[in-house]
N, C-alpha and C. Protein backbone atom coordinates (compact mmCIF):
# COMPACT_ATOMS: atom_id res chain seq x y z
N UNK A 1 117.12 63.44 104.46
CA UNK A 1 116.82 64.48 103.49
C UNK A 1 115.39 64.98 103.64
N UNK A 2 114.91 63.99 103.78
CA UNK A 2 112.70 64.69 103.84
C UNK A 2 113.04 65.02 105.43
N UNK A 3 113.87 64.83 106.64
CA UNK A 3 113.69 65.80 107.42
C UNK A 3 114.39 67.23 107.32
N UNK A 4 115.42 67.28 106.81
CA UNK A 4 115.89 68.26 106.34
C UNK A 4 115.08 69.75 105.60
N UNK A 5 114.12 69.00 104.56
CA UNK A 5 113.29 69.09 103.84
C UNK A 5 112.29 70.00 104.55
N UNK A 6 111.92 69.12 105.27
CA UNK A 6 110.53 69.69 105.99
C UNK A 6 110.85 70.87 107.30
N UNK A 7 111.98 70.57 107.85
CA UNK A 7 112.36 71.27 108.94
C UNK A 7 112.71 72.88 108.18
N UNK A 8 112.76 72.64 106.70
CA UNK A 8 113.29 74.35 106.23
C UNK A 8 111.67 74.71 105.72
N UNK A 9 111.02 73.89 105.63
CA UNK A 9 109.71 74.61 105.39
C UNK A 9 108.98 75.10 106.39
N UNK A 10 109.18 74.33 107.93
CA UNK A 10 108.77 75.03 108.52
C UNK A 10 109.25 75.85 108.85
N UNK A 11 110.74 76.39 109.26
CA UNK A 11 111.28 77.34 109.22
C UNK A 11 110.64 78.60 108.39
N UNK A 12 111.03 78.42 107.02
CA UNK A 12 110.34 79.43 106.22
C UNK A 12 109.05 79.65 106.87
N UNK A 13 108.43 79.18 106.99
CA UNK A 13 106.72 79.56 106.98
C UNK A 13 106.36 80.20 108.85
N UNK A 14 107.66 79.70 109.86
CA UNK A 14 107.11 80.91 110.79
C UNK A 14 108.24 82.01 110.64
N UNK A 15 109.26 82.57 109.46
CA UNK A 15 110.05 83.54 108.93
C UNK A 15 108.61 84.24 108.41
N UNK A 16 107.94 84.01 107.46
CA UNK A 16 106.83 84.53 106.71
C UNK A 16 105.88 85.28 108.01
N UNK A 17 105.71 84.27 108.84
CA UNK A 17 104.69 84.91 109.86
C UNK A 17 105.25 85.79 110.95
N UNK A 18 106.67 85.52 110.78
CA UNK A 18 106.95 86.86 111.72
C UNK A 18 107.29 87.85 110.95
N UNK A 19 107.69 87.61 109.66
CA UNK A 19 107.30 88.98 108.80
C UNK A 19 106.64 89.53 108.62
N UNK A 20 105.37 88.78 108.84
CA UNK A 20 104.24 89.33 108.73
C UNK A 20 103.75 90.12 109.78
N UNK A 21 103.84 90.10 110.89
CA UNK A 21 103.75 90.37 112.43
C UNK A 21 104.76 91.93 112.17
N UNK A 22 106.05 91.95 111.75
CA UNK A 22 106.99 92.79 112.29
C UNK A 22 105.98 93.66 111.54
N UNK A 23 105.81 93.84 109.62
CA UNK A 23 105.27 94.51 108.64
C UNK A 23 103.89 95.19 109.46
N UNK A 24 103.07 94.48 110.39
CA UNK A 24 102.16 94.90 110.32
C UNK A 24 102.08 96.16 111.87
N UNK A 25 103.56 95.97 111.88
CA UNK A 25 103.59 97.47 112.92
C UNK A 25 104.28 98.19 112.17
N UNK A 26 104.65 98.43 110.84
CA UNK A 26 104.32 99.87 110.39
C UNK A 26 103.40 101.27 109.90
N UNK A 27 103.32 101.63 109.49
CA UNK A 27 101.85 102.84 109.15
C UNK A 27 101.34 102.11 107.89
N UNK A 28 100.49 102.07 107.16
CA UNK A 28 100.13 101.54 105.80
C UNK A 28 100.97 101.53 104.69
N UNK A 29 101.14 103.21 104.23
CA UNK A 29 101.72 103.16 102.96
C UNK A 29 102.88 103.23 103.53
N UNK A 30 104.02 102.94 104.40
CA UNK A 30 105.39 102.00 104.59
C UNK A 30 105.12 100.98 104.01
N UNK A 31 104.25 99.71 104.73
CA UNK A 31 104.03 98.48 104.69
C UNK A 31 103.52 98.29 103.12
N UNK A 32 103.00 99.27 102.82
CA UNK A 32 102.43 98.82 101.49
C UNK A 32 103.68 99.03 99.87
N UNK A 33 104.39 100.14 100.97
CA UNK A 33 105.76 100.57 99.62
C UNK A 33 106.59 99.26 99.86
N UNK A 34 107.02 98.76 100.90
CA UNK A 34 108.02 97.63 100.68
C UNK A 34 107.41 96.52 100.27
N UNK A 35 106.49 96.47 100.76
CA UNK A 35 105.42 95.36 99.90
C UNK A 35 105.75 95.00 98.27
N UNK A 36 105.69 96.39 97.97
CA UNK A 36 105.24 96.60 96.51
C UNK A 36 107.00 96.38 96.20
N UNK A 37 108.08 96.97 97.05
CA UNK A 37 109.16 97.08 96.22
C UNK A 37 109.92 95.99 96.70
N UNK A 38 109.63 94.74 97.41
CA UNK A 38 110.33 93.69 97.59
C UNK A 38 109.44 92.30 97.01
N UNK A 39 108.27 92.81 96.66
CA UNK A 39 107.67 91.73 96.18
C UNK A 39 107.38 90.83 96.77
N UNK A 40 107.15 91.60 98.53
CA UNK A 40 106.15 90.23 99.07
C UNK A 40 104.69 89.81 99.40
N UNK A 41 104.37 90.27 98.48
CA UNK A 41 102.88 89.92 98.18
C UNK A 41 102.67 88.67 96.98
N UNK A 42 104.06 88.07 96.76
CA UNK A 42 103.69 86.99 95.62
C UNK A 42 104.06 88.20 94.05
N UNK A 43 103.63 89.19 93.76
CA UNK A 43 104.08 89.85 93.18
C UNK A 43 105.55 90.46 92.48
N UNK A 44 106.32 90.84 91.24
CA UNK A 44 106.96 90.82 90.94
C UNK A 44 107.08 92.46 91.81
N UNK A 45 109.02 92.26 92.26
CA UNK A 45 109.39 93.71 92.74
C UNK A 45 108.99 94.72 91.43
N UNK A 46 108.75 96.04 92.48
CA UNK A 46 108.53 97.36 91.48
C UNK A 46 109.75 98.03 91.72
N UNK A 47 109.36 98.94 90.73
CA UNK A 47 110.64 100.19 91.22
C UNK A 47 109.55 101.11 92.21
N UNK A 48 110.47 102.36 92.75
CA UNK A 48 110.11 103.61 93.26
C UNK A 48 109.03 104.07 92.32
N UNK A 49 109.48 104.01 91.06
CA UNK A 49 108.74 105.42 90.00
C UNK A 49 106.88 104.12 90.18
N UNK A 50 107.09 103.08 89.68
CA UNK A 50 106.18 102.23 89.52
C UNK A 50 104.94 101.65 91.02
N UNK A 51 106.00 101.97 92.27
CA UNK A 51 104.93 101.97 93.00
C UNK A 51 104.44 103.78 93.04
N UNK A 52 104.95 104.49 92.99
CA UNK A 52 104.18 106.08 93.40
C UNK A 52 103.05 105.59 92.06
N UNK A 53 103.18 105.30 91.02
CA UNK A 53 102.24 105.15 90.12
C UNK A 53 100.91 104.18 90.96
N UNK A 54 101.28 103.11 91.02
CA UNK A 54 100.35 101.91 91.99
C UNK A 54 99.96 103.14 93.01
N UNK A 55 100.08 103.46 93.64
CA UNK A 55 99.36 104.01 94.75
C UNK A 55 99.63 105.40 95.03
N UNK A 56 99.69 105.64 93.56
CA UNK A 56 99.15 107.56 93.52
C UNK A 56 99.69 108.15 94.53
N UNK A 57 101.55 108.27 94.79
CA UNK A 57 101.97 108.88 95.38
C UNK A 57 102.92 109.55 94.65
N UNK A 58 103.82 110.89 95.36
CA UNK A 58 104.66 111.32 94.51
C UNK A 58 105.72 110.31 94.91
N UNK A 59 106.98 110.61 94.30
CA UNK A 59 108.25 109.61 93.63
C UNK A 59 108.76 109.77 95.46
N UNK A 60 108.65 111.32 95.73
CA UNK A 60 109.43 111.46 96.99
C UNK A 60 108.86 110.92 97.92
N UNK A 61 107.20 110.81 97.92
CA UNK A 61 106.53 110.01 99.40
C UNK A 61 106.99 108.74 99.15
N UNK A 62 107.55 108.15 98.28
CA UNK A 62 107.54 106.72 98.04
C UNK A 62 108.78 106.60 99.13
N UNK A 63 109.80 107.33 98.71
CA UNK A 63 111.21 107.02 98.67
C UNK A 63 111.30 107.27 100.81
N UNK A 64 110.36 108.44 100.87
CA UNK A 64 110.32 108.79 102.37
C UNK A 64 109.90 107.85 103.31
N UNK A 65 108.33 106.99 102.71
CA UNK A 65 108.05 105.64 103.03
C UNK A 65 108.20 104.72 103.26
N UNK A 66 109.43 104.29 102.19
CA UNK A 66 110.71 103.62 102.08
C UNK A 66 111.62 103.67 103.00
N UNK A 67 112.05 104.51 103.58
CA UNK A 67 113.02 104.87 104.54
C UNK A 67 112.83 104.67 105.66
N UNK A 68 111.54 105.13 105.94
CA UNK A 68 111.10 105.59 107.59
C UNK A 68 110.86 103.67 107.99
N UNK A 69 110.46 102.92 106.71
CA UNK A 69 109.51 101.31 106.98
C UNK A 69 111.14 101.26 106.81
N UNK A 70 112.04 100.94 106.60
CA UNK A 70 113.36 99.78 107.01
C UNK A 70 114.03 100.39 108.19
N UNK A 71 113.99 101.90 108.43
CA UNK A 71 114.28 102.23 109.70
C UNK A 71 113.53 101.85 110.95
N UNK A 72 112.19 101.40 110.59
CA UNK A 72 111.52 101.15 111.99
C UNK A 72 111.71 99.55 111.63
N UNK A 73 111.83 98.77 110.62
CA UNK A 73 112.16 97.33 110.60
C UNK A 73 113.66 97.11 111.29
N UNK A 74 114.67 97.85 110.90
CA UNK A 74 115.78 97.98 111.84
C UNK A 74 115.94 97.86 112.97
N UNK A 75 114.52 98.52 113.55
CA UNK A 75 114.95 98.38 115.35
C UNK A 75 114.21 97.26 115.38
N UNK A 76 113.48 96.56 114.98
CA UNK A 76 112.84 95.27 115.37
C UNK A 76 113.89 94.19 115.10
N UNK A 77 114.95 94.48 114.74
CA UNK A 77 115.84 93.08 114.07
C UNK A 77 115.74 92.30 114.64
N UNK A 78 115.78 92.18 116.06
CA UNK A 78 116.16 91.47 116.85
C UNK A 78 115.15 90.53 116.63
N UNK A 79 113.98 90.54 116.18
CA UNK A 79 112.94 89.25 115.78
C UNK A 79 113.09 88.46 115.01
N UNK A 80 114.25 88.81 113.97
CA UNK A 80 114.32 87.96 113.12
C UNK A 80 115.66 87.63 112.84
N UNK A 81 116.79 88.51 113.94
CA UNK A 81 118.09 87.58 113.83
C UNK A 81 117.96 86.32 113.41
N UNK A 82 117.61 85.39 114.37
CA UNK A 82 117.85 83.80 114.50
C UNK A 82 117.71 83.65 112.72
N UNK A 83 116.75 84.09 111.91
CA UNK A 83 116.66 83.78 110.44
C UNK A 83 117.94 83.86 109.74
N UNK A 84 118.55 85.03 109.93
CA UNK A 84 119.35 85.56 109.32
C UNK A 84 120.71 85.08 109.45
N UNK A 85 120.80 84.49 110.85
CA UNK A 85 122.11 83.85 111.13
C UNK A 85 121.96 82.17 110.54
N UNK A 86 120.64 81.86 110.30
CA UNK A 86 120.83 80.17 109.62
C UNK A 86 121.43 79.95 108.55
């Protein structure tokens, strides 16, 4: 069980760092809208309306931001299959 244990923490924690890696080849405010709307900054998820507020954008740059950052996370999948299939 404590290897079990430990073997999913490390797991998680190089999942985190290649999230971190994929996130940081998008443009800013992509990286910073999914940020804000998946809540991985430790932070509770926002909505659309609540991040354009956070970072003084309109509703539509949010939503465009939004789009373009899971479309370019899309073609990277392939980095993080192996996660997804455990």
């Amino acid at each position: 069980m404590i290897c079990e244990n430990y073997l999913f923490k490390v797991a998680l924690e190089c999942l985190r760092s290649d999230l971190q890696d994929l996130l940081a080849t998008l443009k800013p405010n992509q990286r910073q809208v999914l940020m804000l709307q998946f809540g991985l900054s430790g932070e509770d998820k926002l909505t659309a309306k609540q991040v354009a507020q956070k970072l003084n954008l309109s509703h539509s740059k949010v939503r465009s931001a939004h789009g373009q950052g899971i479309k370019a996370l899309r073609r990277e999948q392939d980095k993080i299959k192996d996660y997804l299939a455990s």
